[in-house]
Protein backbone atom coordinates (compact mmCIF):
# COMPACT_ATOMS: atom_id res chain seq x y z
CA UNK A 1 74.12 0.36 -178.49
CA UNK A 2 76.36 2.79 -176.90
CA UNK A 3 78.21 2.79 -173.49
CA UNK A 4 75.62 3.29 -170.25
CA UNK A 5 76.48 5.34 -166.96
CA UNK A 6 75.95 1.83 -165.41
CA UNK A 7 78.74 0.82 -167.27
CA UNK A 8 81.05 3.54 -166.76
CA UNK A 9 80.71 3.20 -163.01
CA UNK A 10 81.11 -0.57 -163.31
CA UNK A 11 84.28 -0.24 -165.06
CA UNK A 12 85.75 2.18 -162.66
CA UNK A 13 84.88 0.07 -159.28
CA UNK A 14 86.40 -2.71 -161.10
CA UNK A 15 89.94 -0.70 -161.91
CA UNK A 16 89.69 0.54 -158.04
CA UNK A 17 89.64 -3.41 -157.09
CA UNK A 18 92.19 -4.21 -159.66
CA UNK A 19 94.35 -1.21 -157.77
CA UNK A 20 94.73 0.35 -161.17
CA UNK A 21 92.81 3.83 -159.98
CA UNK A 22 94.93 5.42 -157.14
CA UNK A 23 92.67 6.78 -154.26
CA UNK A 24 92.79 10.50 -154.63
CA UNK A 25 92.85 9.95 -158.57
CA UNK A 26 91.05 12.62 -161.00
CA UNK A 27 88.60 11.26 -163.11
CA UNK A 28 88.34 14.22 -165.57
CA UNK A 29 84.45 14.05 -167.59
CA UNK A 30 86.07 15.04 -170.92
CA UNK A 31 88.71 12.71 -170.24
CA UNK A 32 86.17 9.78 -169.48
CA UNK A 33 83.56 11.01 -172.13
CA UNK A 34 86.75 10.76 -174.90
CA UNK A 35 87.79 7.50 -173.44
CA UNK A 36 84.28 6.04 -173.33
CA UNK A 37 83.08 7.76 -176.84
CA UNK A 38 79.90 9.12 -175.13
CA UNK A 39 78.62 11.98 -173.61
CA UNK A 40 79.97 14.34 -170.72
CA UNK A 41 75.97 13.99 -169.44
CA UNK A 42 76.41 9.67 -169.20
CA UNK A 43 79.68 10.67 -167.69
CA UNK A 44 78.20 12.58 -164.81
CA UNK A 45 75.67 10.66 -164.01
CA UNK A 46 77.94 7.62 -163.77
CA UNK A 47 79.84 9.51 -161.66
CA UNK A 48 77.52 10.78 -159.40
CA UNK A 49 76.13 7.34 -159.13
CA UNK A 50 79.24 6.59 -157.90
CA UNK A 51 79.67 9.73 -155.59
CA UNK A 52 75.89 8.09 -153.82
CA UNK A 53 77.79 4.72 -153.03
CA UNK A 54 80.52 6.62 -151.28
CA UNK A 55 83.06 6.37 -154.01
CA UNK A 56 83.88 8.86 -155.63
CA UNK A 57 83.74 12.88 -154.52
CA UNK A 58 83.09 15.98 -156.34
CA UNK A 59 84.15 19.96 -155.85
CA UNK A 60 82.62 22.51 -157.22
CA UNK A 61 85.92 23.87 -157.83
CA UNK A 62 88.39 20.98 -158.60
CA UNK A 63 85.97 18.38 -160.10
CA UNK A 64 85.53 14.26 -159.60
CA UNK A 65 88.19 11.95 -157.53
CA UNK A 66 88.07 9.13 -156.24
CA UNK A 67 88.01 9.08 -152.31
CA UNK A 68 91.15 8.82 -150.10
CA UNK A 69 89.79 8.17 -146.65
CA UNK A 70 90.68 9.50 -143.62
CA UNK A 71 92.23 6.83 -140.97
CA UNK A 72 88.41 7.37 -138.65
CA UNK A 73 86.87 6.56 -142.07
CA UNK A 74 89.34 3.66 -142.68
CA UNK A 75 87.97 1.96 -139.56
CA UNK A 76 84.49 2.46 -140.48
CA UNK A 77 84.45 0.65 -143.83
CA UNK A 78 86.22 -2.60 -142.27
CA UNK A 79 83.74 -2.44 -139.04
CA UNK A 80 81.14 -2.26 -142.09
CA UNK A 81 82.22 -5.02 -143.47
CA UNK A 82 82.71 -7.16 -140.75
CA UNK A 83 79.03 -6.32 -139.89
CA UNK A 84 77.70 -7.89 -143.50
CA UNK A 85 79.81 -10.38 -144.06
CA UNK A 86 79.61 -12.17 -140.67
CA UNK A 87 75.81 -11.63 -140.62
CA UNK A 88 75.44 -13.24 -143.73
CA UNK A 89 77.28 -16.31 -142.91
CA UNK A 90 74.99 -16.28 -139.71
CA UNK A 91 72.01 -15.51 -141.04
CA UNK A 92 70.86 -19.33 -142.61
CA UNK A 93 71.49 -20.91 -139.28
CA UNK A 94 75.03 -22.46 -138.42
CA UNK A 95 74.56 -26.33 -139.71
CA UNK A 96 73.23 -25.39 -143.39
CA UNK A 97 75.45 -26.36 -145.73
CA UNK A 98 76.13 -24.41 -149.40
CA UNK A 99 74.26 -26.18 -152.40
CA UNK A 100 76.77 -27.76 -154.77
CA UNK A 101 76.10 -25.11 -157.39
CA UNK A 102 77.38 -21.79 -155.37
CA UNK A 103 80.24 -24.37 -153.78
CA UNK A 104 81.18 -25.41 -157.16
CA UNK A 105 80.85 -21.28 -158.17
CA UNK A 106 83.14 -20.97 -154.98
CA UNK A 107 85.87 -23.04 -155.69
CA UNK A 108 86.43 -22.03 -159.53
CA UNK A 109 86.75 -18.72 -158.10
CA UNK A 110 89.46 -19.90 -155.75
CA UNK A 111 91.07 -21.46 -158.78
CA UNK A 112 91.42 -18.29 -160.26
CA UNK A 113 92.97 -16.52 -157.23
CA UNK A 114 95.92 -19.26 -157.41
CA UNK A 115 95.98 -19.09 -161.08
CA UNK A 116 96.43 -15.18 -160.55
CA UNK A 117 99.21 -15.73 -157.75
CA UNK A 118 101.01 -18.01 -160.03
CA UNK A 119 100.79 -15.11 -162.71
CA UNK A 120 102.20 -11.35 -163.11
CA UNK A 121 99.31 -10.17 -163.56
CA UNK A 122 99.12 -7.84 -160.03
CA UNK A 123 95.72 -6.45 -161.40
CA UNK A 124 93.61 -8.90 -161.92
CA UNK A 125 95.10 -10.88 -158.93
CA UNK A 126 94.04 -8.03 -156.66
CA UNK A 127 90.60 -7.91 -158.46
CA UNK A 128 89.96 -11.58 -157.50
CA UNK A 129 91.02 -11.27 -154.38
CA UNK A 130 88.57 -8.43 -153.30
CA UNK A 131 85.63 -10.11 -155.68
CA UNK A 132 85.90 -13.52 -153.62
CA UNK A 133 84.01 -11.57 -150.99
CA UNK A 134 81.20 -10.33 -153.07
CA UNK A 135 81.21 -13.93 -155.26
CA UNK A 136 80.70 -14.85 -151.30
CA UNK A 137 78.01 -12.79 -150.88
CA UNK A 138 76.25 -13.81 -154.34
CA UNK A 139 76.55 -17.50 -153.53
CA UNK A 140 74.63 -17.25 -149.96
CA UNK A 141 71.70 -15.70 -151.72
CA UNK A 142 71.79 -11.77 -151.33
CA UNK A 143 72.29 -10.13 -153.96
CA UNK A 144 71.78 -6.73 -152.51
CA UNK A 145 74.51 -6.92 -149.75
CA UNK A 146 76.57 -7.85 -152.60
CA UNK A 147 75.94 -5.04 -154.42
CA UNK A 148 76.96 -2.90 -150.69
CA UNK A 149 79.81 -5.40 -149.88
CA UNK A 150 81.25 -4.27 -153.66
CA UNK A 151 81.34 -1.22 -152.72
CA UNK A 152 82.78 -1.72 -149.33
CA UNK A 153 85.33 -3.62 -150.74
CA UNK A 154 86.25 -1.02 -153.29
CA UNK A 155 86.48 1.70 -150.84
CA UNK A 156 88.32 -1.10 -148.34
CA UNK A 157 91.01 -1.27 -151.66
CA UNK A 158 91.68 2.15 -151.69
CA UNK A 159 92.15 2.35 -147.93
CA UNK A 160 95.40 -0.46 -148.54
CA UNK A 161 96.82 1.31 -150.98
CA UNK A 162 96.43 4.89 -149.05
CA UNK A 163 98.00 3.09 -146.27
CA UNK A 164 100.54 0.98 -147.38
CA UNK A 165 99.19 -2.52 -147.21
CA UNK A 166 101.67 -5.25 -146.35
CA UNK A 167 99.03 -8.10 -146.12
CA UNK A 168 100.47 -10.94 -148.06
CA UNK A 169 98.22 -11.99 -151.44
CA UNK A 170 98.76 -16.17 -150.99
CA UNK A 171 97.82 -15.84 -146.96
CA UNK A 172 94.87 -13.85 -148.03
CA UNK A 173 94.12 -16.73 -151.02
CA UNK A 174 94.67 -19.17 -148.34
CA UNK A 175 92.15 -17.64 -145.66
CA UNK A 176 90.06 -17.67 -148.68
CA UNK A 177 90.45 -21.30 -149.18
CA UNK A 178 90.06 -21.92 -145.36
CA UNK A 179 86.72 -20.06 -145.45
CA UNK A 180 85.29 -22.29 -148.33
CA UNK A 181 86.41 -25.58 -146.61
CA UNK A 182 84.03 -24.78 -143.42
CA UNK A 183 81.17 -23.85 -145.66
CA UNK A 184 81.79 -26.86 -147.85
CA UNK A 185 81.39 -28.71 -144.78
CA UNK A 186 78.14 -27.00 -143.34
CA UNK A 187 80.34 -25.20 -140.37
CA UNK A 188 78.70 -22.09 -140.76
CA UNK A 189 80.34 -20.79 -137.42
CA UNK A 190 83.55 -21.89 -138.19
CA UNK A 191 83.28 -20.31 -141.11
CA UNK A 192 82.14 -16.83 -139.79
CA UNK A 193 85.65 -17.00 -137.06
CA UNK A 194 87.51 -17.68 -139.71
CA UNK A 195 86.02 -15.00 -142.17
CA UNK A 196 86.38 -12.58 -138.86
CA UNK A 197 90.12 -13.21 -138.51
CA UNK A 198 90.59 -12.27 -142.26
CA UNK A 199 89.02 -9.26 -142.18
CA UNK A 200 90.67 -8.82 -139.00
CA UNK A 201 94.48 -9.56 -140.35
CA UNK A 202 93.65 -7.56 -143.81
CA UNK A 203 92.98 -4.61 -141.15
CA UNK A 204 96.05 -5.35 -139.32
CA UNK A 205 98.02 -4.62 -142.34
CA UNK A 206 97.58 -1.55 -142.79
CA UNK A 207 99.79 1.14 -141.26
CA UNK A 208 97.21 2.90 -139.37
CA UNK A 209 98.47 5.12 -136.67
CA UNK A 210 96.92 3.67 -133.40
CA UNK A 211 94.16 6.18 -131.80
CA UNK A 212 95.80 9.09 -129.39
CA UNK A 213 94.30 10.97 -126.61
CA UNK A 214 93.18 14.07 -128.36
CA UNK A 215 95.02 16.17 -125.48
CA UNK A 216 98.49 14.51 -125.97
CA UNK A 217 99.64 17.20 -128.23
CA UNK A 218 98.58 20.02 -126.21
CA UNK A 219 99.41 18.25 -123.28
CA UNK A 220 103.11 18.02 -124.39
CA UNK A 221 103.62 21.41 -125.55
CA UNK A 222 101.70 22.96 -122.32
CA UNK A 223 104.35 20.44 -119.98
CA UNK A 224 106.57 22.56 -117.65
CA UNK A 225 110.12 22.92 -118.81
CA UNK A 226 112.89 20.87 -116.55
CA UNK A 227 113.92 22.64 -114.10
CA UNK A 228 117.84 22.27 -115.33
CA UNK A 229 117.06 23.99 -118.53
CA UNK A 230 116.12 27.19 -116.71
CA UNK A 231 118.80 26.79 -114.34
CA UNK A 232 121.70 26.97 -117.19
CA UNK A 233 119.56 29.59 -119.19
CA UNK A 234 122.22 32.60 -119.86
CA UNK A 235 121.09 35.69 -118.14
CA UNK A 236 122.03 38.53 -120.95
CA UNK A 237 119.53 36.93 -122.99
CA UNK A 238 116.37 38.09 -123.22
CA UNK A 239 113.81 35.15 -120.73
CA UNK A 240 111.58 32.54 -123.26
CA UNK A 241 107.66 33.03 -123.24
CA UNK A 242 107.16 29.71 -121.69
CA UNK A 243 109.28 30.22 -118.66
CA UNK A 244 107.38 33.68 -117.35
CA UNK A 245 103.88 31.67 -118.18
């Protein structure tokens, strides 16, 4: 049986989370229907699945590429996720502890990340690290906010490496850690501050401009010049714009 679209877009989220697809990136159909052996027509629809989940985007013009959001849209997809992923650690009531299954699921996973940080393996530690949250996700019983949190997260991975991440791997493997400790112990709330200060450091990693007063620019360039620059001005030549307006 041959390669699906389902597939195709499966193995491209996971190469955005392993930060082996640069945001901005081509994704050429001949290129992809070569690589793939299949069709240009399971190619496109692969990729417009994945231009529906906010992925990828497509010109008439220029072709596919994978999204490189703006800083407003940078904001969004963390204040997204912070929406999901606290309400699901909410949503069962703050005493109810994991079963032993999804802790056990949990913890292998967080095995893994450390095996991965011990490693050279950049890729696949980066992969982990963004798939904890939808393992998270899977293990408190909604499988269709993982599906969105995936693709939060790969959008989320594009953002840090648009903007220059500095957030340390091990601190985020640790918070990690921290997070499955208060679920392991049926602190639910605990586990939600904790989850929000993750989200809220990965964020604060990112070299984000802060947010201006839309009038600072104009304001500047509209100021009135110092009155010692038009005093010294030298009167053969011929008066600037901006001192007659």
């Amino acid at each position: 049986m041959g390669i699906s679209a389902t597939d195709i877009s499966q193995r491209i989220v996971e190469a955005v989370l392993a930060q082996k697809l640069a945001p901005g990136a081509r994704l050429g159909e001949q290129q992809l229907a070569m690589l793939f052996d299949c069709s240009r027509t399971i190619v496109r629809e692969a990729l417009t699945r994945l231009a529906a989940r906010g992925i990828v985007t497509v010109s008439a013009r220029r072709g596919w590429y994978l999204i490189a959001p703006s800083q407003d849209e940078a904001r969004e997809a963390f204040e997204a996720r912070r929406v999901i992923e606290l309400g699901l650690l909410r949503g069962e009531g703050p005493g109810k502890p994991l079963g032993k299954p999804q802790l056990a699921r949990l913890k292998k996973h967080l095995q893994q990340e450390k095996a991965a940080l011990r490693g050279s393996d950049v890729g696949t530690r980066s992969f982990l690290l963004g798939d904890f949250h939808v393992c998270l996700a899977e293990c408190l019983g909604n499988g269709l906010l993982a599906d969105t949190l995936r693709d939060y997260t790969a959008r989320t991975t594009l953002i840090a490496m648009l903007y220059q991440s500095s957030h340390d791997a091990a601190a985020s493997c640790a918070e990690h850690v921290a997070i499955v400790d208060a679920l392991a112990q049926g602190d639910r709330a605990r586990a939600e501050a904790l989850m929000a200060e993750h989200l809220a450091n990965v964020q604060a990693a990112l070299r984000l401009p802060a947010l201006s007063d839309p009038l600072d620019q104009l304001r500047e360039a509209l100021a009135p010049l110092p009155t010692s620059a038009a005093s010294v001005s030298d009167p053969n030549e011929p008066a600037y714009l901006g001192a007659l307006l």
